[in-house]
Protein backbone atom coordinates (compact mmCIF):
# COMPACT_ATOMS: atom_id res chain seq x y z
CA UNK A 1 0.00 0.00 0.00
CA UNK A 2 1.30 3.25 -1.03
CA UNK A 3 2.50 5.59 1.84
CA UNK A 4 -0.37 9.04 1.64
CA UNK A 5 1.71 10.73 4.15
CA UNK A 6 5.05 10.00 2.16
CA UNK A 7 2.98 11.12 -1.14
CA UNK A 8 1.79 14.69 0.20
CA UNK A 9 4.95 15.59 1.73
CA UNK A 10 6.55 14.80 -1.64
CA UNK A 11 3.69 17.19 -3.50
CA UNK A 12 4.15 19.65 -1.14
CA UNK A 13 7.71 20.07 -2.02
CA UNK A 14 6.88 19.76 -5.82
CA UNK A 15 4.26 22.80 -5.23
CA UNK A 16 6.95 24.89 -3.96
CA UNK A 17 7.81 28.21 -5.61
CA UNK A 18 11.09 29.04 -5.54
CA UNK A 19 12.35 32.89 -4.89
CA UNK A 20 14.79 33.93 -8.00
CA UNK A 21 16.77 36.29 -5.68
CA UNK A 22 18.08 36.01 -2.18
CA UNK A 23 17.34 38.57 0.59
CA UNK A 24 19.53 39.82 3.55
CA UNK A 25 18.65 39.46 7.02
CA UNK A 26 18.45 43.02 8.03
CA UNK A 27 21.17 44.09 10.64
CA UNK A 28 21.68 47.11 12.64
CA UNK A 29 24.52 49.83 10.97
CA UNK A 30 27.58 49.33 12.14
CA UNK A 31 28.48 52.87 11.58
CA UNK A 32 31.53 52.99 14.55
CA UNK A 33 33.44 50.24 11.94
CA UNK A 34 32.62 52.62 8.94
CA UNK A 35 34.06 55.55 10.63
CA UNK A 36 30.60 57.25 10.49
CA UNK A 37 29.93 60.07 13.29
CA UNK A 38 33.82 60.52 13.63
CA UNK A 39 37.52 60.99 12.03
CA UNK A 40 38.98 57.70 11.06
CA UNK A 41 42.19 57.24 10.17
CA UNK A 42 43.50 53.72 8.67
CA UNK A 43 47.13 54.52 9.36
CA UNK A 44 47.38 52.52 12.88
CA UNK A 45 50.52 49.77 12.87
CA UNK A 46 49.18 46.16 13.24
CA UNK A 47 50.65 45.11 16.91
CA UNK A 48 50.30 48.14 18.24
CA UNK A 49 49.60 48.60 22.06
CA UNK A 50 49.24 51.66 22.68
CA UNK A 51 49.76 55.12 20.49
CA UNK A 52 51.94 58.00 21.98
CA UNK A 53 50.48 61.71 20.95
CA UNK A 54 52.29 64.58 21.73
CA UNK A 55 50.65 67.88 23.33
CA UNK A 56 52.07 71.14 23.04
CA UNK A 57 51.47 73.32 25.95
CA UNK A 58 52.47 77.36 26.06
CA UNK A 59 53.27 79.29 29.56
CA UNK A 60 53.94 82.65 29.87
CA UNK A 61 52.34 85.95 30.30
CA UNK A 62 53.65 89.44 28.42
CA UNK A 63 54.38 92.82 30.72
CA UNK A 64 53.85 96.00 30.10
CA UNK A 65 57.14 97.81 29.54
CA UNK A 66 57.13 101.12 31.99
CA UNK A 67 60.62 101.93 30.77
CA UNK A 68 62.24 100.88 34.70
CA UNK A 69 61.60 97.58 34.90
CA UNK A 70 64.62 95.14 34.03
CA UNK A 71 62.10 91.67 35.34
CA UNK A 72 61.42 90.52 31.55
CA UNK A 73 58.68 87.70 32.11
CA UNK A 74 59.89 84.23 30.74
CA UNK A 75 57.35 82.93 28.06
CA UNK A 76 58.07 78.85 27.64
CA UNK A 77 55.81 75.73 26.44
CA UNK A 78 56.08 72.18 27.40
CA UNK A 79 55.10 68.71 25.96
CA UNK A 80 52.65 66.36 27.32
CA UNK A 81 52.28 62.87 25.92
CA UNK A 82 48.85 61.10 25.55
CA UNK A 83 48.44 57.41 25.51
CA UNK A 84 45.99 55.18 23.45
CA UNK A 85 45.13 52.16 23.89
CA UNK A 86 44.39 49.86 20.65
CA UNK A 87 42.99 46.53 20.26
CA UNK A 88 43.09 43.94 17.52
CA UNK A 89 40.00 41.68 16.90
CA UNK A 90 40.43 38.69 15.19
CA UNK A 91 37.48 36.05 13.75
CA UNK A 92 38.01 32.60 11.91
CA UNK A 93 35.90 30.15 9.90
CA UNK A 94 35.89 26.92 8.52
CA UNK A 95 34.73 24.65 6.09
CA UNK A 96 35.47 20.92 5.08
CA UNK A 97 35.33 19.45 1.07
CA UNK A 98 31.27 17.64 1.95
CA UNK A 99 30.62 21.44 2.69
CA UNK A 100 31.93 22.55 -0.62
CA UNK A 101 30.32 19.54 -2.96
CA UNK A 102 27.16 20.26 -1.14
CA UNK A 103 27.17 23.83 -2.42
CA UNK A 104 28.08 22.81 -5.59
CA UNK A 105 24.89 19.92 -6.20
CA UNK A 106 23.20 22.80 -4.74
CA UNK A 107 24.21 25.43 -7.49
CA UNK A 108 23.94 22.58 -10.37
CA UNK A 109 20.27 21.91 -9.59
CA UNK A 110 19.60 25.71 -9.54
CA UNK A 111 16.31 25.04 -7.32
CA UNK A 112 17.68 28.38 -5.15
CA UNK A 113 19.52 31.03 -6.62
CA UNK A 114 23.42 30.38 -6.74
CA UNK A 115 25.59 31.49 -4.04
CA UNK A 116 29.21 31.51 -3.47
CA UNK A 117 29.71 29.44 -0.58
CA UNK A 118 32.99 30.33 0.04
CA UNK A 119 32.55 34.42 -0.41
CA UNK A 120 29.32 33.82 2.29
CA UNK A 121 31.88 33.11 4.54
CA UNK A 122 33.79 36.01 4.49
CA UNK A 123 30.96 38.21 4.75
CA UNK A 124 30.09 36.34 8.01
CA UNK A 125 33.94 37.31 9.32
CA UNK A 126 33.25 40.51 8.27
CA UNK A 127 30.08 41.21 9.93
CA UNK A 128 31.09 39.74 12.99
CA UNK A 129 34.42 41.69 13.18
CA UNK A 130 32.14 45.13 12.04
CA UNK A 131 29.78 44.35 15.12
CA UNK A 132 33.29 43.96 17.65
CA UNK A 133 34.36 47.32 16.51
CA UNK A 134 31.43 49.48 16.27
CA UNK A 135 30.49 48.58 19.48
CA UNK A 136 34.37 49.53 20.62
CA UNK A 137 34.07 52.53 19.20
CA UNK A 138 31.17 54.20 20.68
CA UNK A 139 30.93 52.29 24.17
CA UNK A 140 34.52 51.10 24.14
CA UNK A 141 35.69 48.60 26.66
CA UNK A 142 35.77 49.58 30.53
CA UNK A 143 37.17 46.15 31.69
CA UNK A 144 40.28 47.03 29.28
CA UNK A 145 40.72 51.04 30.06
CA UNK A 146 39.14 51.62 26.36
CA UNK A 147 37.49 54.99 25.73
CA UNK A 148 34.26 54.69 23.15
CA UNK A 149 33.37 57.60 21.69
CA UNK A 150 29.97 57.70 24.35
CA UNK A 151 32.00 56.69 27.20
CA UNK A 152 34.87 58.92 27.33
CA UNK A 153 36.34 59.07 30.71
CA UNK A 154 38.14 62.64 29.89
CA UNK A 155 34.50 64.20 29.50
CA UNK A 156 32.36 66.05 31.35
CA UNK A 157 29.30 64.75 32.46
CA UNK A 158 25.89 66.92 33.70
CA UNK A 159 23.08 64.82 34.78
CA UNK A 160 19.64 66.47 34.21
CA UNK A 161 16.81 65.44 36.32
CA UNK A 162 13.57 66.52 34.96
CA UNK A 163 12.43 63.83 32.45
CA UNK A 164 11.59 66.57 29.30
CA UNK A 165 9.87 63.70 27.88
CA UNK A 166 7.29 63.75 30.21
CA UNK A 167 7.33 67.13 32.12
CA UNK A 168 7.19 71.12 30.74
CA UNK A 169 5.89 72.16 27.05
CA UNK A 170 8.10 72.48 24.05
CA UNK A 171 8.90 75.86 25.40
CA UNK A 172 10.60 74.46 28.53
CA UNK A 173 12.81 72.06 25.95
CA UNK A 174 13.67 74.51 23.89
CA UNK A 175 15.05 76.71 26.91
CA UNK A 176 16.26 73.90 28.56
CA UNK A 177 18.48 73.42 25.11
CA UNK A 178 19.46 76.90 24.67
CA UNK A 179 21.01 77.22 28.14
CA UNK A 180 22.87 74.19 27.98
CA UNK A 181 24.40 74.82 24.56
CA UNK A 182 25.33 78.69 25.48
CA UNK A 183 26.95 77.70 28.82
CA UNK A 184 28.43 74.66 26.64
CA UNK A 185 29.95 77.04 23.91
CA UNK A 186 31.15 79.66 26.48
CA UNK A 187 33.14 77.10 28.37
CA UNK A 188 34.63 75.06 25.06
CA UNK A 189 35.61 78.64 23.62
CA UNK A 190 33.29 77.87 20.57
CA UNK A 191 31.61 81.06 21.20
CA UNK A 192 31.31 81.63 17.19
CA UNK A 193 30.58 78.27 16.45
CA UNK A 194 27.38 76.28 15.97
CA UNK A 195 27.29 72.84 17.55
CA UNK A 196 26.31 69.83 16.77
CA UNK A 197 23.98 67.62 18.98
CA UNK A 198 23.94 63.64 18.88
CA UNK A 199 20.49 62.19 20.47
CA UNK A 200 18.76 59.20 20.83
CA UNK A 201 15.43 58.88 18.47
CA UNK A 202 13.13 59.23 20.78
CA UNK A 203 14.70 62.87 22.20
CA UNK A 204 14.75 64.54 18.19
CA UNK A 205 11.00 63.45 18.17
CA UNK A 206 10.18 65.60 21.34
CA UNK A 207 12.26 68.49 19.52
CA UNK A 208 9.56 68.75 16.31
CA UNK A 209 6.42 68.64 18.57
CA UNK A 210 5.15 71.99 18.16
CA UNK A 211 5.41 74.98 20.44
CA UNK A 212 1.96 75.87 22.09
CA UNK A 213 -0.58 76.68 20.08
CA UNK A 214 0.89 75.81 16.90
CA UNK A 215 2.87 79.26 17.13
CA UNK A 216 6.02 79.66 15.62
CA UNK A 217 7.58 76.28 14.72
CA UNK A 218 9.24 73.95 17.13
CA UNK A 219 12.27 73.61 18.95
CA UNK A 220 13.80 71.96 16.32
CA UNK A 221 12.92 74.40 14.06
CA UNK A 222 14.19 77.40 15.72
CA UNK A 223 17.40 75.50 17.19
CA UNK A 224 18.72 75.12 13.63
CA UNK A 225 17.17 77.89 11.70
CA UNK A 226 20.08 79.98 10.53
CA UNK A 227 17.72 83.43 9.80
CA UNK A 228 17.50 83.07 13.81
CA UNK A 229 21.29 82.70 14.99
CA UNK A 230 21.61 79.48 14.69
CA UNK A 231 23.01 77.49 17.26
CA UNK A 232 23.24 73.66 16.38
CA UNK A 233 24.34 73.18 12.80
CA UNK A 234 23.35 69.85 13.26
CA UNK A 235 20.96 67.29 15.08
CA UNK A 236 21.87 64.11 15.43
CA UNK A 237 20.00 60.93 15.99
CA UNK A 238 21.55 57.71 17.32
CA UNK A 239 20.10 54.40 18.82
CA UNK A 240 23.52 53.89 20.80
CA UNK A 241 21.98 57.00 22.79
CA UNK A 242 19.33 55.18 24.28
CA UNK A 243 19.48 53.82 28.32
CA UNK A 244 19.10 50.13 26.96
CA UNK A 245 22.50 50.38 24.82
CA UNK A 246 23.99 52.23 27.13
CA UNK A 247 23.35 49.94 30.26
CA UNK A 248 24.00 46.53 27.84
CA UNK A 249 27.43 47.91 27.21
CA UNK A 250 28.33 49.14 30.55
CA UNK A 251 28.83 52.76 29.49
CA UNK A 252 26.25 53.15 32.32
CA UNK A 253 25.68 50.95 35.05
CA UNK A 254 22.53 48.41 35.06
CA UNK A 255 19.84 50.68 36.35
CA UNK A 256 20.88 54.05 35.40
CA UNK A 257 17.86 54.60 33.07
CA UNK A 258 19.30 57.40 31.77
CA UNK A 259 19.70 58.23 27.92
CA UNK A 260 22.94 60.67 26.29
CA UNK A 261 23.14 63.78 25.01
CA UNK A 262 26.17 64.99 23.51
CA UNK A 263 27.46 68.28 22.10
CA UNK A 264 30.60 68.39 20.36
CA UNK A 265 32.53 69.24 16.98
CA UNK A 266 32.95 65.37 16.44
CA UNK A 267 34.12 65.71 12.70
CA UNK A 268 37.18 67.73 13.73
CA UNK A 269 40.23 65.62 13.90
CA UNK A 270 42.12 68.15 16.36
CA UNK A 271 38.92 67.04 19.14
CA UNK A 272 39.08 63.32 18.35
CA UNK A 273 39.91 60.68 15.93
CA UNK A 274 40.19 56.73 16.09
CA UNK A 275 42.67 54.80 14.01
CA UNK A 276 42.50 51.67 12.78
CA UNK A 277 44.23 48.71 10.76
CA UNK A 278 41.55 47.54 7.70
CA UNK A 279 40.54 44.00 7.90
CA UNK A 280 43.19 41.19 6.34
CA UNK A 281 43.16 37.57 6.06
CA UNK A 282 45.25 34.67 5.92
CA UNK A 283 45.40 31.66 3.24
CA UNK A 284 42.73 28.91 3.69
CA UNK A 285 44.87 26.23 5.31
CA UNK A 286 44.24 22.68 5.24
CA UNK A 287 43.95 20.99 8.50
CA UNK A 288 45.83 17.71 9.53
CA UNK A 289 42.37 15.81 8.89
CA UNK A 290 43.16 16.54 5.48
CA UNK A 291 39.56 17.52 4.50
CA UNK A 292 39.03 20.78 6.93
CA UNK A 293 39.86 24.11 5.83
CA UNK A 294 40.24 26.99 7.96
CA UNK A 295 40.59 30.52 7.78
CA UNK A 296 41.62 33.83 10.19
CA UNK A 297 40.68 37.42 9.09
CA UNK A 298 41.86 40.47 11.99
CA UNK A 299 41.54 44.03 12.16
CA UNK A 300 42.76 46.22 14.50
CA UNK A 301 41.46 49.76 15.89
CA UNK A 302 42.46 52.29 18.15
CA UNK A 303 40.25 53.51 21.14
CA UNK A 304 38.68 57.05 20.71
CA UNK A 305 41.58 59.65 21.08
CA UNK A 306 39.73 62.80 22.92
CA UNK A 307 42.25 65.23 22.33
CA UNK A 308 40.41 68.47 23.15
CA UNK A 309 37.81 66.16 25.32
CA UNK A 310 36.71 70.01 27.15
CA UNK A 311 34.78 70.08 23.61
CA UNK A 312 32.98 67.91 23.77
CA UNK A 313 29.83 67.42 26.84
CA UNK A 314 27.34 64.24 27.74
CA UNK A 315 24.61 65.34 29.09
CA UNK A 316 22.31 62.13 31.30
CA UNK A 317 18.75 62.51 31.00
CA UNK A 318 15.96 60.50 32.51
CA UNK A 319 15.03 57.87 29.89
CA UNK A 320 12.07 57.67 27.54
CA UNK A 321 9.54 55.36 28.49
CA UNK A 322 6.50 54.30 25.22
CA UNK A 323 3.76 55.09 26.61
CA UNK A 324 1.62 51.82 27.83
């Protein structure tokens, strides 16, 4: 007697209808490995430990010359030397020869699209080395003295407590704003400079609700509207800003419910810069088993140098909470 149950599982494979095209699984941006948000320099020595910058510092004050005095004030400058630290990541994959003739039968009967087997695994390095680094860069690595460029030890920190999400009017926000950035400005001597502000998502959507009775824009609006003095050239927005990254990469500790602000010149080189060693491999190499293959790609990247870190400001706000 014929197996039914056999029969219509066999059917039901025949009945399939086979995609022409594959799709990507959709991943988060990895923007601290593409050098997005920041300077990024691919200059830094594989093997490197640690990177040496020298700081010039001046001393000195001028006189007035009265015509007596003979004490000529003694103008000098000195050098200070910054350390670094930098990190190589490394990833590996493998593969044996029933791996490869699989792929092959599979590209032969053509059911799926074709795929290089072999390329798909260097993608998968990639990614996973991209991941590693972005999340160096902008939390860093506190258990190995690594600043990130949202957890830099060297900058101030102000901790706000009313929760502007849920408290105050769009006029309160947009004073709120306007104070911090002045007294931010004043005290990084960018007094004729616009700033730009880096916020979590849910922060630039409170900064377009409109001002009170629909009058006159909102804080957004007027924040970067040149015709009114502008005074951010640029908002921001960026998920790694938000209390759950923040607390899952121990930038902040588990509890903190705060979300980051930051102000800062970011794309300016002289106020920070990372460096970093693009992503190599070795040969495939056959393993003693004689049918294994295996494979090591590394990169390497420097932690975020804050040279001029009194440029840049975090600023800790109560989190944002969706409504239930």
């Amino acid at each position: 007697m014929a197996d039914i149950v056999g029969a219509g599982k066999f059917l039901t494979q025949e009945l399939n209808q086979y995609d022409a095209t594959f799709y990507e699984t959709i991943y988060p941006e990895y923007w601290g490995a593409e050098g997005k948000y920041h300077p990024a320099q691919g200059n830094l020595q594989l093997g490197t430990k640690k990177i040496v910058s020298g700081r010039i510092d001046y001393v000195g004050e001028a006189a007035i010359y009265d015509g007596k005095s003979t004490d000529i004030p003694l103008s000098d400058f000195g050098i200070t030397e910054d350390e670094y630290n930098a990190r190589i990541v490394i990833a590996g994959a493998q593969w044996n020869v029933f791996d490869l003739a699989a792929a092959q039968k599979a590209n032969r009967d053509a059911l799926l699209p074709q795929r290089d087997y072999l390329a798909l695994k260097m993608e998968a390095m990639k990614r996973s080395m991209d991941r590693r680094v972005h999340n160096l860069t902008w939390a860093g690595d506190t258990s190995n003295s690594m600043s990130g460029l949202f957890a830099g030890g060297q900058v101030e920190v102000k901790t706000i407590t009313t929760d502007y999400y849920t408290t105050g009017t769009s006029d309160d926000l947009y004073n709120f704003i306007l104070d911090e950035l002045s007294q931010f400005q004043d005290e990084s001597l960018l007094t004729a400079e616009a700033t730009v502000m880096y916020v979590p998502k849910p922060f630039k959507t409170l900064l377009t609700k409109r001002f009170p009775n629909n009058m006159d824009g909102n804080p957004y609006m007027l924040l970067t509207d040149p015709k009114r003095g502008v005074m951010v050239r640029q908002i921001q927005e960026i998920n790694e800003l938000k209390s759950s990254f923040l607390e899952q990469f121990n930038v902040h500790a588990a509890g903190t419910n705060k979300d980051r602000i930051m102000f800062g010149q970011l794309d300016d080189a002289q106020v920070l810069r990372r460096q970093f060693y693009p992503m190599d491999r070795s040969v495939p190499q056959l393993a003693d088993d004689g049918i294994t293959y295996r494979i090591t790609a590394w990169c390497a990247t420097s932690e975020i140098q804050f040279r001029e870190p009194f440029r840049i400001r975090y600023l800790d706000i109560p989190k944002y909470v969706a409504p239930a």
